[in-house]
PDB file of N, CA and C in Angstrom:
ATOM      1  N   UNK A   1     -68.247 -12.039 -51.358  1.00  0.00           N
ATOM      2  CA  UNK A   1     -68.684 -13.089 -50.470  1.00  0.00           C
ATOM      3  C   UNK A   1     -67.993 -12.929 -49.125  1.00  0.00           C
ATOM      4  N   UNK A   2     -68.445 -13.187 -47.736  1.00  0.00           N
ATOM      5  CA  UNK A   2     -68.293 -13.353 -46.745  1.00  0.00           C
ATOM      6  C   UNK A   2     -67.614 -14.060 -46.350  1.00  0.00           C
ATOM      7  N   UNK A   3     -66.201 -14.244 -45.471  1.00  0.00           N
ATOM      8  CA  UNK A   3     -66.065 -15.732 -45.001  1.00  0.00           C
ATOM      9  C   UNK A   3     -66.302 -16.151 -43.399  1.00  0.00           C
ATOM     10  N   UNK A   4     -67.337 -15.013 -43.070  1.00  0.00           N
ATOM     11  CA  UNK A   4     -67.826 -15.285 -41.632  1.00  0.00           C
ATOM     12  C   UNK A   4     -69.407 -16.190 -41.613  1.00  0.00           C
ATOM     13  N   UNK A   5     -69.087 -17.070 -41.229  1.00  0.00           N
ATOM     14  CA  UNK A   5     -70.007 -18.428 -40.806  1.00  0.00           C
ATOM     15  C   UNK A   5     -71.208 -17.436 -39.558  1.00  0.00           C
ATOM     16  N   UNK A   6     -72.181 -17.841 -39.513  1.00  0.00           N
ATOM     17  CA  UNK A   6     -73.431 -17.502 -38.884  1.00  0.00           C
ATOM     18  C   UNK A   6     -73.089 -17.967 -37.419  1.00  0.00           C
ATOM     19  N   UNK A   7     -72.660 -17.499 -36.352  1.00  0.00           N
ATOM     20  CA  UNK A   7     -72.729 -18.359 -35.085  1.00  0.00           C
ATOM     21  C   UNK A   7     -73.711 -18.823 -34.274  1.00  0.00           C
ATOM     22  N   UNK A   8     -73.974 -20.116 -34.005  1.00  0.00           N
ATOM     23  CA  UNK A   8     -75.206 -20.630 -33.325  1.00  0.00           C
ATOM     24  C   UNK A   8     -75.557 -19.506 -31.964  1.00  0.00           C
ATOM     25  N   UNK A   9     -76.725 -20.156 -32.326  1.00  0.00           N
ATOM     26  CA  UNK A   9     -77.792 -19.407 -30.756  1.00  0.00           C
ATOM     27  C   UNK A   9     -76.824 -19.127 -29.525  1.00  0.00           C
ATOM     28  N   UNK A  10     -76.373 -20.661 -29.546  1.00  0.00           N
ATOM     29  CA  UNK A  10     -76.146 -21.200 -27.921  1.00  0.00           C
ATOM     30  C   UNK A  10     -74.402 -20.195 -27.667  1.00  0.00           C
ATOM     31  N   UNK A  11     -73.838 -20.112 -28.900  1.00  0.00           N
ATOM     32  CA  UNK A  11     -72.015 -19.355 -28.689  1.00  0.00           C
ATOM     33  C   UNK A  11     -72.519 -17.797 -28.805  1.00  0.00           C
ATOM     34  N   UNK A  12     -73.709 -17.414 -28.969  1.00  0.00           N
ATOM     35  CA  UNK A  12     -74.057 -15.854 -28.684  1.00  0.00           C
ATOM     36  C   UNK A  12     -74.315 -15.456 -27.927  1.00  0.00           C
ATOM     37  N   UNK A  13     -75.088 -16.502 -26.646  1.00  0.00           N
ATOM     38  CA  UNK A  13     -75.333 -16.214 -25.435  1.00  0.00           C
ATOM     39  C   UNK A  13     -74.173 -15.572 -24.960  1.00  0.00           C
ATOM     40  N   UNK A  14     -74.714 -14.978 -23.760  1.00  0.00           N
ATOM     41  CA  UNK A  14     -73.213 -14.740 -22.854  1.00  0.00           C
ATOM     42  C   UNK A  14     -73.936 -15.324 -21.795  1.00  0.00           C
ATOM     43  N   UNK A  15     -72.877 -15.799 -20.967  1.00  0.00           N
ATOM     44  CA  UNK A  15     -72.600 -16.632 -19.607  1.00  0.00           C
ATOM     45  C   UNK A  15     -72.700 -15.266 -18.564  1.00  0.00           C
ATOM     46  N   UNK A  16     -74.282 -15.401 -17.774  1.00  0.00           N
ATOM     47  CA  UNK A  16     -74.003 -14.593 -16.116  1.00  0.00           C
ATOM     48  C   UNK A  16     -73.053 -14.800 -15.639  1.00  0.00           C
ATOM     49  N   UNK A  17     -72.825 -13.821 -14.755  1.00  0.00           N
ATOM     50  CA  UNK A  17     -71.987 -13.880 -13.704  1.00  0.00           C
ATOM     51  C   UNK A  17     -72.511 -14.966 -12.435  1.00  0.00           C
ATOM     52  N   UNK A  18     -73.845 -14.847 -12.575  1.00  0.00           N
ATOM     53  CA  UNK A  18     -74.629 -15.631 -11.686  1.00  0.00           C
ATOM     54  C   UNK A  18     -74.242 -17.340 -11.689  1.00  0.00           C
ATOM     55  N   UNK A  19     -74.737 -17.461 -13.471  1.00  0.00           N
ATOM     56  CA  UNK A  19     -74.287 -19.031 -13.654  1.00  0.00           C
ATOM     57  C   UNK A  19     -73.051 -19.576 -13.329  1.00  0.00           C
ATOM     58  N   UNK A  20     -71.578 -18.599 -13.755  1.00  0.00           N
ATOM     59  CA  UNK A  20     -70.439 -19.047 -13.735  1.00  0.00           C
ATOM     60  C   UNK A  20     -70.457 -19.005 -12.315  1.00  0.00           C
ATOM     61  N   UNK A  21     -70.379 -18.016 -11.280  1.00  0.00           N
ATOM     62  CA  UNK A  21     -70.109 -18.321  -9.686  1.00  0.00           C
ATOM     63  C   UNK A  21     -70.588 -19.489  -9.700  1.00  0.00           C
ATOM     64  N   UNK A  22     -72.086 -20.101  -9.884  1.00  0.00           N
ATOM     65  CA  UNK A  22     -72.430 -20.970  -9.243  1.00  0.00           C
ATOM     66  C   UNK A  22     -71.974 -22.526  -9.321  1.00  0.00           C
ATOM     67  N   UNK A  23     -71.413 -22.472 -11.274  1.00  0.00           N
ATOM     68  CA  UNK A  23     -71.283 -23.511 -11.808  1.00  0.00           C
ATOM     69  C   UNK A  23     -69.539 -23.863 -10.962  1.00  0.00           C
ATOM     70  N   UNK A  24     -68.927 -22.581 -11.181  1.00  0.00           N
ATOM     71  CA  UNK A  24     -67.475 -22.747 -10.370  1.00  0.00           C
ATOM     72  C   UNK A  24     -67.821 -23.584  -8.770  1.00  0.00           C
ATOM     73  N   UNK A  25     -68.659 -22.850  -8.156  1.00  0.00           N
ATOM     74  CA  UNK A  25     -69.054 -23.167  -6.541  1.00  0.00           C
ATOM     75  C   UNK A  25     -69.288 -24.691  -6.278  1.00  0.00           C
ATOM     76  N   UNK A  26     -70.267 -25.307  -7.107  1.00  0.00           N
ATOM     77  CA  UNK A  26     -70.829 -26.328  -7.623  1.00  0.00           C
ATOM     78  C   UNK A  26     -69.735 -27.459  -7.643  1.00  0.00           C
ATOM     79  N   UNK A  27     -68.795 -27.271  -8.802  1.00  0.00           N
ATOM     80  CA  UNK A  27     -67.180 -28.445  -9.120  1.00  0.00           C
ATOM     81  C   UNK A  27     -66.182 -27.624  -8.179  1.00  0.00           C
ATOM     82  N   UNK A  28     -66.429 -26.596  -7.094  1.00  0.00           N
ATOM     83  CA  UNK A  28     -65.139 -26.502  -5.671  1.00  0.00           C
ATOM     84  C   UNK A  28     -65.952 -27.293  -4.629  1.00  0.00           C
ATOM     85  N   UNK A  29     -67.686 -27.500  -4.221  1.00  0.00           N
ATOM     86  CA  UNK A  29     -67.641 -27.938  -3.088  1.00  0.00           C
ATOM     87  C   UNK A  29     -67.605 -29.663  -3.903  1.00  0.00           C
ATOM     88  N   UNK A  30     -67.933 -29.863  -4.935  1.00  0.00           N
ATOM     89  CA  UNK A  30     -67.914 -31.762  -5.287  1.00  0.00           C
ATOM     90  C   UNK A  30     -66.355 -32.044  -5.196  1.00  0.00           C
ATOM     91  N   UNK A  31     -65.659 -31.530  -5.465  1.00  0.00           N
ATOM     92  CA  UNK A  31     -64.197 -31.689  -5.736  1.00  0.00           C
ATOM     93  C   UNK A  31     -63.501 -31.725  -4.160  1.00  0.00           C
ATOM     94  N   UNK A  32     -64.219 -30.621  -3.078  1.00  0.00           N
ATOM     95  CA  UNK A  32     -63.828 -30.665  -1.860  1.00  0.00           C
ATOM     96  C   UNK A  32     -64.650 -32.199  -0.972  1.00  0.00           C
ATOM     97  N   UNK A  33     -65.279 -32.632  -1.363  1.00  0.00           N
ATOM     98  CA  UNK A  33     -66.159 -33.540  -0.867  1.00  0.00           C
ATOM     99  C   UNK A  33     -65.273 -35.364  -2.061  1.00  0.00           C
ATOM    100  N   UNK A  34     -65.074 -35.239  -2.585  1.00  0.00           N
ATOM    101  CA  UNK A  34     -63.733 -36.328  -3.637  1.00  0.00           C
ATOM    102  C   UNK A  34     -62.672 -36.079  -2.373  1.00  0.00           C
ATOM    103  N   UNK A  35     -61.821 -34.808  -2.092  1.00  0.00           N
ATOM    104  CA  UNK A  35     -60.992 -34.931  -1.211  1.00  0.00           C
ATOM    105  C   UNK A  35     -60.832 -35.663  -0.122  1.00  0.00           C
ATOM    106  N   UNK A  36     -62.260 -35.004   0.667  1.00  0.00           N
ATOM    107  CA  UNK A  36     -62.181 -35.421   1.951  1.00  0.00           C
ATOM    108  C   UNK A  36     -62.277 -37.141   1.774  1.00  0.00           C
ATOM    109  N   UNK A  37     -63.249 -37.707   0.462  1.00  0.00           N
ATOM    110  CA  UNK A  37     -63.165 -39.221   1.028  1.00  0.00           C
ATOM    111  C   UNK A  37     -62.325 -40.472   0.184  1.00  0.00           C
ATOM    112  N   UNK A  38     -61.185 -39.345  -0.439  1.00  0.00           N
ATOM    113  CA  UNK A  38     -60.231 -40.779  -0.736  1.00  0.00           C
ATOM    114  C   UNK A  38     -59.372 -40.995   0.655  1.00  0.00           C
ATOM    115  N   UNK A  39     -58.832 -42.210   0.247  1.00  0.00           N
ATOM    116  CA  UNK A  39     -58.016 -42.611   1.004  1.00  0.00           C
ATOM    117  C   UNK A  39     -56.628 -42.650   1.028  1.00  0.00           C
ATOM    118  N   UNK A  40     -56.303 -41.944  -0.142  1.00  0.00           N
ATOM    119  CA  UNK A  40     -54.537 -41.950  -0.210  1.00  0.00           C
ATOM    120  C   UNK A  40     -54.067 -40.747   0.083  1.00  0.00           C
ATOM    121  N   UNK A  41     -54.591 -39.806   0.442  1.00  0.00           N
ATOM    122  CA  UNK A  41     -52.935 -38.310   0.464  1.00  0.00           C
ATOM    123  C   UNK A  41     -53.927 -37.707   1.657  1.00  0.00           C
ATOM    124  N   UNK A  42     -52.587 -37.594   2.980  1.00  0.00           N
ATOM    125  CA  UNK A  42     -52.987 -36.369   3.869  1.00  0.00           C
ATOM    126  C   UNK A  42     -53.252 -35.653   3.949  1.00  0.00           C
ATOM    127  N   UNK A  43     -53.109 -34.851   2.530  1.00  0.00           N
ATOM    128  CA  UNK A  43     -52.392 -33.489   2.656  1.00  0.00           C
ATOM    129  C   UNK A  43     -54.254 -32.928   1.510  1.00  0.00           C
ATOM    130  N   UNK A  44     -54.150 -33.531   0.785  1.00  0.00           N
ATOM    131  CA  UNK A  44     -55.629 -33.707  -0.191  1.00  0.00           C
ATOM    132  C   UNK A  44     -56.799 -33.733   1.285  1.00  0.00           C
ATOM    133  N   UNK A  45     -56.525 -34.827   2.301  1.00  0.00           N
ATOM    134  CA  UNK A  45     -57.544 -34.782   3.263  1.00  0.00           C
ATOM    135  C   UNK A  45     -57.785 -32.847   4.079  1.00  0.00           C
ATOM    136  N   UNK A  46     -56.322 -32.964   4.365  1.00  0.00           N
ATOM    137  CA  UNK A  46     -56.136 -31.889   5.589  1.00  0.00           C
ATOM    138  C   UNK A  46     -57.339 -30.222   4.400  1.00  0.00           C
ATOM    139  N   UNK A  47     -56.741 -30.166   2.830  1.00  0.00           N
ATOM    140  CA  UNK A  47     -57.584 -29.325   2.431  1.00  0.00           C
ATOM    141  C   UNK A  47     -58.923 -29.396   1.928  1.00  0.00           C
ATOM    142  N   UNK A  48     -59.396 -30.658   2.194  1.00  0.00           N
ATOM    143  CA  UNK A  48     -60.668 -30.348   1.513  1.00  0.00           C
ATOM    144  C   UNK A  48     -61.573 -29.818   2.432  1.00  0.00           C
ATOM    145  N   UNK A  49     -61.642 -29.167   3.862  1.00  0.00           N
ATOM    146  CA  UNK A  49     -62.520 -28.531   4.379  1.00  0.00           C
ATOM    147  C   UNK A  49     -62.706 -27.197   3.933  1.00  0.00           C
ATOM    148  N   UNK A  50     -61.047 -26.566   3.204  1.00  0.00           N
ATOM    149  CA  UNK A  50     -61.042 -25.316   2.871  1.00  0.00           C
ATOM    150  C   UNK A  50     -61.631 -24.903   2.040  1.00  0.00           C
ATOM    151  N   UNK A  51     -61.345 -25.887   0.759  1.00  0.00           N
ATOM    152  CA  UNK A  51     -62.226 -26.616  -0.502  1.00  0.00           C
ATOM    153  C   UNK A  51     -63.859 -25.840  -0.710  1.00  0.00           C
ATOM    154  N   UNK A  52     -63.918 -27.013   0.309  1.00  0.00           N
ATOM    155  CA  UNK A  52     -65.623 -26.988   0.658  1.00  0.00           C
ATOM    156  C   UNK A  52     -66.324 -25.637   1.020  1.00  0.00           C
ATOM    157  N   UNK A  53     -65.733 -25.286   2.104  1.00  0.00           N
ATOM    158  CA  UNK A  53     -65.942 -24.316   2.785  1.00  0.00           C
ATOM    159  C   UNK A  53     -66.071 -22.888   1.395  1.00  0.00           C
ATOM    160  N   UNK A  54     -65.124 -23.140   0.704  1.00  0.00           N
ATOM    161  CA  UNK A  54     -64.543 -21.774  -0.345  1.00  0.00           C
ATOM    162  C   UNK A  54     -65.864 -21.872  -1.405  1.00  0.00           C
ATOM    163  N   UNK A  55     -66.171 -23.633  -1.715  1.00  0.00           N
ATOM    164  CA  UNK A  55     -66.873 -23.621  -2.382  1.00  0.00           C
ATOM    165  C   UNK A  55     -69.006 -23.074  -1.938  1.00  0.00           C
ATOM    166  N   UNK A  56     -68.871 -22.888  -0.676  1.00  0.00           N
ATOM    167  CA  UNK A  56     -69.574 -23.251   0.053  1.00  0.00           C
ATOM    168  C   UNK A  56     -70.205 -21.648  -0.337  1.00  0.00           C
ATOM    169  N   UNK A  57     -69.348 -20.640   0.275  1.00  0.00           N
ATOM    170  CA  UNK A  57     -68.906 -19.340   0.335  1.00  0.00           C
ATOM    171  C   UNK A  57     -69.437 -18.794  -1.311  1.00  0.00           C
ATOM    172  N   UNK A  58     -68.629 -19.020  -2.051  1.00  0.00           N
ATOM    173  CA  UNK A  58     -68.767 -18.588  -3.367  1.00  0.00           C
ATOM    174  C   UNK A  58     -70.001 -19.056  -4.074  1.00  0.00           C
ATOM    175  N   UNK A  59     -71.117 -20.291  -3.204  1.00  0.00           N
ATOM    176  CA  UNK A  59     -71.764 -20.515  -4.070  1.00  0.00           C
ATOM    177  C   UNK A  59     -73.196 -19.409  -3.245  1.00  0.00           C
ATOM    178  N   UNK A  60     -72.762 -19.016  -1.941  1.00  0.00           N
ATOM    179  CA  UNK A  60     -73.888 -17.746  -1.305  1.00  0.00           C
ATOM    180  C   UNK A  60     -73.621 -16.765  -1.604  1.00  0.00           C
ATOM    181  N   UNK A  61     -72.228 -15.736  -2.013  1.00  0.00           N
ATOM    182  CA  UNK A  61     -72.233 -15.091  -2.527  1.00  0.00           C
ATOM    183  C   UNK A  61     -73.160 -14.944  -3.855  1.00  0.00           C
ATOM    184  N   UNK A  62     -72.168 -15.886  -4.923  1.00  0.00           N
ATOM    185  CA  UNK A  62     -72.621 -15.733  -6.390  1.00  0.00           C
ATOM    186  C   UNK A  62     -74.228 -15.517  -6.996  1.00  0.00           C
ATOM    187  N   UNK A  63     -75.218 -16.385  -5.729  1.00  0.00           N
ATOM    188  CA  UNK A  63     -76.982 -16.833  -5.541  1.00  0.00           C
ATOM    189  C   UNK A  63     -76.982 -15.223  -5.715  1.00  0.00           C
ATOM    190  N   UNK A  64     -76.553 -13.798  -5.418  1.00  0.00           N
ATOM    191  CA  UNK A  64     -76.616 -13.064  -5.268  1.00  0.00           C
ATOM    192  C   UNK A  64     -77.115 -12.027  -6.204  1.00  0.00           C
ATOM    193  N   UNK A  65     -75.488 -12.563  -7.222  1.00  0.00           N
ATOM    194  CA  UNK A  65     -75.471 -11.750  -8.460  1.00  0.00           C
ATOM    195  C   UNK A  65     -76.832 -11.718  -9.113  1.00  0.00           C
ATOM    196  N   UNK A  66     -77.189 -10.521 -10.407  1.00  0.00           N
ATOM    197  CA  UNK A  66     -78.017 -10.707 -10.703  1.00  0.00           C
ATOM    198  C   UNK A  66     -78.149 -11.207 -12.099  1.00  0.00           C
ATOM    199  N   UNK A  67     -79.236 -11.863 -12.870  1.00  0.00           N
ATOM    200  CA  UNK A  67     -78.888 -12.923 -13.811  1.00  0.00           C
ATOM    201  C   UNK A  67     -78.626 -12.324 -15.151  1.00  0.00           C
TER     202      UNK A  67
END
């Protein structure tokens, strides 16, 4: 007898390179855009353009990859 279990559909897939850039790009520019509009830390304000910008970047690159 076996003691390896059948793994579903969805844990056999593999993850593009395409999806992950984008999904990463996606939670850096929302996360840079949370920054810019709380109101408590300078320093959270002063980076979320970089944030954004990085996320901004990585999400025109990644559109690239192929799927």
């Amino acid at each position: 007898m076996s003691d390896e279990t059948p793994m579903p559909e969805a844990a056999r897939r593999r993850v593009s390179p395409r999806a992950l850039a984008e999904n990463i790009a996606t939670v850096l520019i929302a996360l840079g855009v949370v920054m810019l509009m709380q109101p408590l830390s300078l320093t959270l304000y002063s980076y979320s353009f970089v944030v954004t910008l990085a996320g901004t970047v990585l999400f025109v690159i990644g559109s690239k990859f192929p799927e």
